[in-house]
Protein backbone atom coordinates (compact mmCIF):
# COMPACT_ATOMS: atom_id res chain seq x y z
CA UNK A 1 -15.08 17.97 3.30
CA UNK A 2 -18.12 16.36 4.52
CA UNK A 3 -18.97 14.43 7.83
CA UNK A 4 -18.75 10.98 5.79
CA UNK A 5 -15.08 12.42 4.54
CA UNK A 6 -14.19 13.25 8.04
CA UNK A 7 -15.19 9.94 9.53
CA UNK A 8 -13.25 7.95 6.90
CA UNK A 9 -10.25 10.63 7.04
CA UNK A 10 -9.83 10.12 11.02
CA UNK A 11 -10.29 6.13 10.76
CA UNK A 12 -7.60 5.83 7.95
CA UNK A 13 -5.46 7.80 10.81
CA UNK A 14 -6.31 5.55 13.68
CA UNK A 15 -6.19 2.49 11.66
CA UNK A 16 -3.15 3.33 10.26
CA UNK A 17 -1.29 3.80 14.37
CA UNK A 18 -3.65 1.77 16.63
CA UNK A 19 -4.50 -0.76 14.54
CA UNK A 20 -8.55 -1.62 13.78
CA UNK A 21 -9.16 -3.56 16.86
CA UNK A 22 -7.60 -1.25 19.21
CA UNK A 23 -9.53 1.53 17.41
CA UNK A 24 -12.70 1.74 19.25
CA UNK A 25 -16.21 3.76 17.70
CA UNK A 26 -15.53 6.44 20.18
CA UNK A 27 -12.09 7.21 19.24
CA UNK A 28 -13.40 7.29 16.08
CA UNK A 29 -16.03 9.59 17.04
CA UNK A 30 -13.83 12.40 19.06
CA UNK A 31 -10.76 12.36 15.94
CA UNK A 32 -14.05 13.29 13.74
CA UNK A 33 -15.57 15.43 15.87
CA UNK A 34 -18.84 13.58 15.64
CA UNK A 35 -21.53 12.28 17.51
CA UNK A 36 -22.77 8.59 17.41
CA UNK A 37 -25.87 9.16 15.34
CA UNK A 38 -23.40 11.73 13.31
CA UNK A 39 -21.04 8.24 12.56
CA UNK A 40 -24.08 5.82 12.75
CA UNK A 41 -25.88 7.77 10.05
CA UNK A 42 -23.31 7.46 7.84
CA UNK A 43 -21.89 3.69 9.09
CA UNK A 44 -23.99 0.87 10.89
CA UNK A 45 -21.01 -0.90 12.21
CA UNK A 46 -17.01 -0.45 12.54
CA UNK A 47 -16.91 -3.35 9.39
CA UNK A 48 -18.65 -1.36 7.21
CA UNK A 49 -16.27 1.88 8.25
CA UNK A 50 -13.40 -0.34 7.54
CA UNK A 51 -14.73 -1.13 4.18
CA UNK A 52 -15.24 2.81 3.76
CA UNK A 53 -11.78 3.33 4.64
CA UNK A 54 -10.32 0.13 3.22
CA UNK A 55 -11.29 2.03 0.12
CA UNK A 56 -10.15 5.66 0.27
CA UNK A 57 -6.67 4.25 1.49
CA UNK A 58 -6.55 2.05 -2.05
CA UNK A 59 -7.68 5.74 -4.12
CA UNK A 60 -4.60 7.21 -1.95
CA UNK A 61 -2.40 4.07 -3.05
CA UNK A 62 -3.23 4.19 -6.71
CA UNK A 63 -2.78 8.36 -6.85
CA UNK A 64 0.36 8.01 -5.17
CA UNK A 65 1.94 5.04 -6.23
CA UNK A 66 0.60 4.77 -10.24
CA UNK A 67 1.60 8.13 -10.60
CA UNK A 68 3.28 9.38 -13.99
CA UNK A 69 3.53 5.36 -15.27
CA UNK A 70 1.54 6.14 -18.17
CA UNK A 71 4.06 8.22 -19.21
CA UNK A 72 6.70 5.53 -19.80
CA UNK A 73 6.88 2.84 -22.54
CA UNK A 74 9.75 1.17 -20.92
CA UNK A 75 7.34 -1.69 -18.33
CA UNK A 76 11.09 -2.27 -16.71
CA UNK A 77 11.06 1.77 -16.25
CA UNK A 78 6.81 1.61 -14.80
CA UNK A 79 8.41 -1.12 -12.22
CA UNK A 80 11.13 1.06 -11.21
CA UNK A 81 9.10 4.35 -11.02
CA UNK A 82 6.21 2.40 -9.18
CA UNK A 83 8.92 1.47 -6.96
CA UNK A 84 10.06 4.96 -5.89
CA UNK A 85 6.55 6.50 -6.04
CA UNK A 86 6.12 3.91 -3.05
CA UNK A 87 9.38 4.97 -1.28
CA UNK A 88 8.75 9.05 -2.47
CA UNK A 89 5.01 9.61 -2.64
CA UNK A 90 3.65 6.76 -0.44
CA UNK A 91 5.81 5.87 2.68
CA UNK A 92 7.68 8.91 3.12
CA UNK A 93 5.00 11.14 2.17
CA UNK A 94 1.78 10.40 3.28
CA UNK A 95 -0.50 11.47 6.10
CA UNK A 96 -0.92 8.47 7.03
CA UNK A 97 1.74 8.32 9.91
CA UNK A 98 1.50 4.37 10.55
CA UNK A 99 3.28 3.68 6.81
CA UNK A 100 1.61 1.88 4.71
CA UNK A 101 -1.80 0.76 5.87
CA UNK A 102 -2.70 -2.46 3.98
CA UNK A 103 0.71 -4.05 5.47
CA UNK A 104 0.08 -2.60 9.31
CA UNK A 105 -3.60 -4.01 8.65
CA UNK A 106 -2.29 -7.67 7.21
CA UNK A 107 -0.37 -8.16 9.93
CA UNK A 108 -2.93 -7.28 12.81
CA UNK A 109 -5.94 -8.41 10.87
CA UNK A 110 -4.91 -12.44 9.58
CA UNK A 111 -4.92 -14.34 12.82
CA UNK A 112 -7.75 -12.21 14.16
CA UNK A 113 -10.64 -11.43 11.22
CA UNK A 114 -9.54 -13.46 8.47
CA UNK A 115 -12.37 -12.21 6.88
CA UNK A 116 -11.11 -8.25 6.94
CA UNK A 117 -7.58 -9.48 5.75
CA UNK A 118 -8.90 -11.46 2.98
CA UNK A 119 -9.72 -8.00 1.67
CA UNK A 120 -5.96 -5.94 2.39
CA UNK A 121 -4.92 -9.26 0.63
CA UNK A 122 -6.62 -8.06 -2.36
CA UNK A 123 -4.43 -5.32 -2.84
CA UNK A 124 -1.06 -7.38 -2.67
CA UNK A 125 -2.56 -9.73 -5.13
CA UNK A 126 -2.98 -6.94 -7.33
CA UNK A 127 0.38 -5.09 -7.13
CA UNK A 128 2.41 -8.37 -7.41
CA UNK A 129 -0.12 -9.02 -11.02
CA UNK A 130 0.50 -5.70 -12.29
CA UNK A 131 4.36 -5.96 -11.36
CA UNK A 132 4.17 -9.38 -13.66
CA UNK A 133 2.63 -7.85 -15.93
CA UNK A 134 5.36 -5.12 -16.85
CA UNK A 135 7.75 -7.78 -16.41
CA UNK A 136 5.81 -10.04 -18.68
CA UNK A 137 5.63 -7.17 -21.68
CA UNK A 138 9.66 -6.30 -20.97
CA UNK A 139 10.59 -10.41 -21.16
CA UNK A 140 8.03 -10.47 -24.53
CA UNK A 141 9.86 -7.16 -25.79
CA UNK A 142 13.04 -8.50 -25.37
CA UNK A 143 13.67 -5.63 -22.80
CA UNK A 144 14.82 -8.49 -19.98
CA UNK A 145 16.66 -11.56 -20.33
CA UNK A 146 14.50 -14.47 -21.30
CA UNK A 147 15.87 -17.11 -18.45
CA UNK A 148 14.20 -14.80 -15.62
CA UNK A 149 11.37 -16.26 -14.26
CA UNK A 150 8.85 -13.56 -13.63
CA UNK A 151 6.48 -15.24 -11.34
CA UNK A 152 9.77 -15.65 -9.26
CA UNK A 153 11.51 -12.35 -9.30
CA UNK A 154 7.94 -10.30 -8.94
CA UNK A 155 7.27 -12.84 -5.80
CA UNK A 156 11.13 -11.77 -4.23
CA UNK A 157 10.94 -8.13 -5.40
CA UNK A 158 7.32 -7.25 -4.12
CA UNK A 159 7.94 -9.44 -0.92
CA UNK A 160 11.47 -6.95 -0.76
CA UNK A 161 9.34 -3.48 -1.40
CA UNK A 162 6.78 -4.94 1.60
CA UNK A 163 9.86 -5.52 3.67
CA UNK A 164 11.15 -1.99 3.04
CA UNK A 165 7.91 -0.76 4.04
CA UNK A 166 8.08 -2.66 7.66
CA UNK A 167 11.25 -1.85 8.13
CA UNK A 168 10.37 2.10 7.28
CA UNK A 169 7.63 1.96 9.68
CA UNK A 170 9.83 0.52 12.92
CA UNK A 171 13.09 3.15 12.17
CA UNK A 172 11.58 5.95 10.34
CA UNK A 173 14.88 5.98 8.76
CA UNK A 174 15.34 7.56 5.02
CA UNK A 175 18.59 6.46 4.86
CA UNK A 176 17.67 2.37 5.22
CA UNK A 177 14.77 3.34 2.99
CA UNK A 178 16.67 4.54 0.03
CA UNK A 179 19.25 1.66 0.34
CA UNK A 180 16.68 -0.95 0.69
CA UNK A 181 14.70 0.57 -2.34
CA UNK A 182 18.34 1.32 -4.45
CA UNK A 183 19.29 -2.67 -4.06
CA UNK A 184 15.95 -3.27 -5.69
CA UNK A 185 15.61 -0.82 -7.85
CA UNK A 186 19.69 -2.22 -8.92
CA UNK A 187 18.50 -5.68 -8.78
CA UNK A 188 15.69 -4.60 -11.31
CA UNK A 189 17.89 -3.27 -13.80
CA UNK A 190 20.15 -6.23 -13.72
CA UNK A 191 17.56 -8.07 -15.10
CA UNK A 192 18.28 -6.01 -18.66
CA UNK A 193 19.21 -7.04 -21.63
């Protein structure tokens, strides 16, 4: 791994528990084991390490969360199993132990840089399109009913995954988790022909 890695690494940690503005250079610096010309060399300010960071945690999102969909031709099945590669290979097991970054960082970061949570916004904005869009191809394949409104049941289903999530990260419990994810994951296949 090199310094850069180790730098990003150990802010995805401390971003993920203390938040970005109670994560300070030097805590940085002593998770990474690195000097300040060691950091500075590779990062001229904590915005641009955030952006660093911002995007190894979205490669650990994709490789967790996208993983096996291309294996399905069902887009009601890719919801489902993008669904429990969140719950599986995400939440539960990541190494990041604040849960899921972008939501920790979405809810610290709106009110106090706009500018930073314009960019975590990105990635819900994405997820809830690409949840539309297997909905979209099921509706058009005749796969789910015709009267659901996508726009509608991606905006409720997403918003319930992101609750999950929140509610994962206050009680650590895997027993909430599952039932939270199992109502949606229920709620999805309802929506069957």
């Amino acid at each position: 791994m090199t310094l850069k890695d180790k730098i990003i690494n150990a802010s995805l940690r401390l971003f993920s528990t203390n938040g970005f503005m109670n994560t300070a250079i030097s805590d940085v610096m002593a998770a990474a084991g690195v000097s300040k010309g060691g950091l500075y060399n590779h990062f001229k300010s904590k915005d641009q390490l955030f952006g660093a960071a911002l995007s190894e945690a979205r490669h650990i999102w994709r490789e967790k969360n996208l993983d096996g969909l291309d294996e399905l031709d069902d887009p009601v099945a890719k919801v489902i199993r993008l669904f429990e590669n969140y719950q599986h290979r995400y939440l539960i097991a990541t190494d990041l132990p604040g849960g899921c970054i972008f939501v920790n960082l979405a809810v610290e970061l709106n009110d106090q840089r706009p500018d930073l949570a314009a960019h975590v916004n990105e990635g819900f904005v994405g997820l809830k399109a690409m949840v539309k869009r297997f909905l979209d191809a099921a509706q058009k394949e005749g796969g789910i009913k015709a009267s659901v409104e996508t726009q509608s049941v991606t905006d409720m289903i997403v918003s319930g995954l992101l609750g999950a999530c929140v509610m994962y990260t206050s009680d650590k419990s895997a027993e909430n988790l599952n039932a939270t994810i199992g109502a949606l994951v229920n709620y999805i296949n309802g929506l069957r022909v």
